[in-house]
Protein backbone atom coordinates (compact mmCIF):
# COMPACT_ATOMS: atom_id res chain seq x y z
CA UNK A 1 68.70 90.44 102.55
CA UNK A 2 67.82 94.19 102.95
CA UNK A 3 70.10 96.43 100.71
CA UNK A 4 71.37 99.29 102.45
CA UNK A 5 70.12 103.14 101.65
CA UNK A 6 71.23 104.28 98.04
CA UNK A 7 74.39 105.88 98.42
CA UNK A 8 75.85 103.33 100.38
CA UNK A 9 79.39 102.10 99.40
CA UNK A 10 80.07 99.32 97.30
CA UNK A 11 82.16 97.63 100.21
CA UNK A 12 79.54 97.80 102.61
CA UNK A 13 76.62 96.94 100.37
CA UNK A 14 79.09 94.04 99.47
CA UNK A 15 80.16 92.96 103.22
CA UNK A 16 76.50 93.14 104.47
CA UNK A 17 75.75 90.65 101.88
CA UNK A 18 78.03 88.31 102.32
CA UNK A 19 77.67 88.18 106.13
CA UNK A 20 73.93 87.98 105.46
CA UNK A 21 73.78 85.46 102.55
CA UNK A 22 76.44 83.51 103.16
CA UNK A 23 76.19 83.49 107.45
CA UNK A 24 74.19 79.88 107.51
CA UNK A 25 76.48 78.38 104.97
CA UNK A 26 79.65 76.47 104.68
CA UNK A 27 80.85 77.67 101.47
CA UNK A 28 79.05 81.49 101.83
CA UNK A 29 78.23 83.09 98.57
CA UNK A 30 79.54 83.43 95.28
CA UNK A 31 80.35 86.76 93.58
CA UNK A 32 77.82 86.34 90.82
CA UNK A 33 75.14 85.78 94.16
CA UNK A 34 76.52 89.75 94.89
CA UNK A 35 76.51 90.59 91.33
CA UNK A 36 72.64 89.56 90.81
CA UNK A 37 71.73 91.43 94.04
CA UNK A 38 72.97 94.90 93.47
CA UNK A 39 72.50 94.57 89.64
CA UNK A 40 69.12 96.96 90.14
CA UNK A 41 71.54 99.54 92.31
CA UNK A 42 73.44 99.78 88.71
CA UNK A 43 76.75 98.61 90.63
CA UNK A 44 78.82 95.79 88.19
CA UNK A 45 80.65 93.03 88.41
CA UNK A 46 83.95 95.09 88.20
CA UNK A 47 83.22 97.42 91.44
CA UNK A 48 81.56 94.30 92.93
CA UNK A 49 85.15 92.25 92.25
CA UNK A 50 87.11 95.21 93.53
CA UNK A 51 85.09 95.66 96.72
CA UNK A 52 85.71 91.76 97.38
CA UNK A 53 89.38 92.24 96.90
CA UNK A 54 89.84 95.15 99.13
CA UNK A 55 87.69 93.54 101.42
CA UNK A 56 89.64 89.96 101.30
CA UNK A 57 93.22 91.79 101.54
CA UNK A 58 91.28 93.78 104.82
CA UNK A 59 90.41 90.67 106.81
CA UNK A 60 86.62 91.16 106.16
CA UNK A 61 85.92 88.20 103.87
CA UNK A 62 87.48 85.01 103.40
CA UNK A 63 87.45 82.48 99.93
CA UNK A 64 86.18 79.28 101.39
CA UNK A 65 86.03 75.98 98.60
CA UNK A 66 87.49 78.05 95.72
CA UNK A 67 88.22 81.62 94.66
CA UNK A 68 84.79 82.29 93.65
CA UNK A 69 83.31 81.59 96.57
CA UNK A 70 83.27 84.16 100.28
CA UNK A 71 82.53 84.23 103.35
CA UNK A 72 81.97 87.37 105.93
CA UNK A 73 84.31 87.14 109.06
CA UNK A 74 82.97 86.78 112.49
C-alpha cells in the first residue's frame, strides 16, 4: 500500500486503501486496518469513520461479513 501525497483527502486516502488492502480478500479490510495506516498522516478514527460513511452511502465501498468490515467496488 503506497499512501497518496500529503494533502490528499481523507476519502481518497481511505478508498485507495480499501481497494488496495482489501482487493484479494473476501471480507476486505476493517476500519481499524485504515485507522493503523494513516495514523502517521495524523488523520483519526473519526475522519477515517466519516470518510467510510460518505463513501458507503456513495456506492464506493461496501460492508461485507459485518459492519466493521469494507470492501472497494469494482
Amino acid at each position: 500500500y503506497a499512501a497518496p501525497a500529503a494533502g490528499a483527502d481523507v476519502n481518497s486516502l481511505v478508498l485507495s486503501f480499501f481497494k488496495t488492502k482489501g482487493e484479494n480478500s473476501d471480507t476486505g479490510c476493517t476500519i481499524q486496518d485504515v485507522c493503523a495506516a494513516v495514523a502517521a498522516q495524523n488523520i483519526g478514527e473519526a475522519s477515517v469513520r466519516e470518510a467510510v460513511e460518505f463513501l458507503t452511502s456513495d456506492g464506493h465501498l461496501y460492508s461485507t461479513i459485518d459492519d466493521m468490515h469494507f470492501k472497494g467496488t469494482s
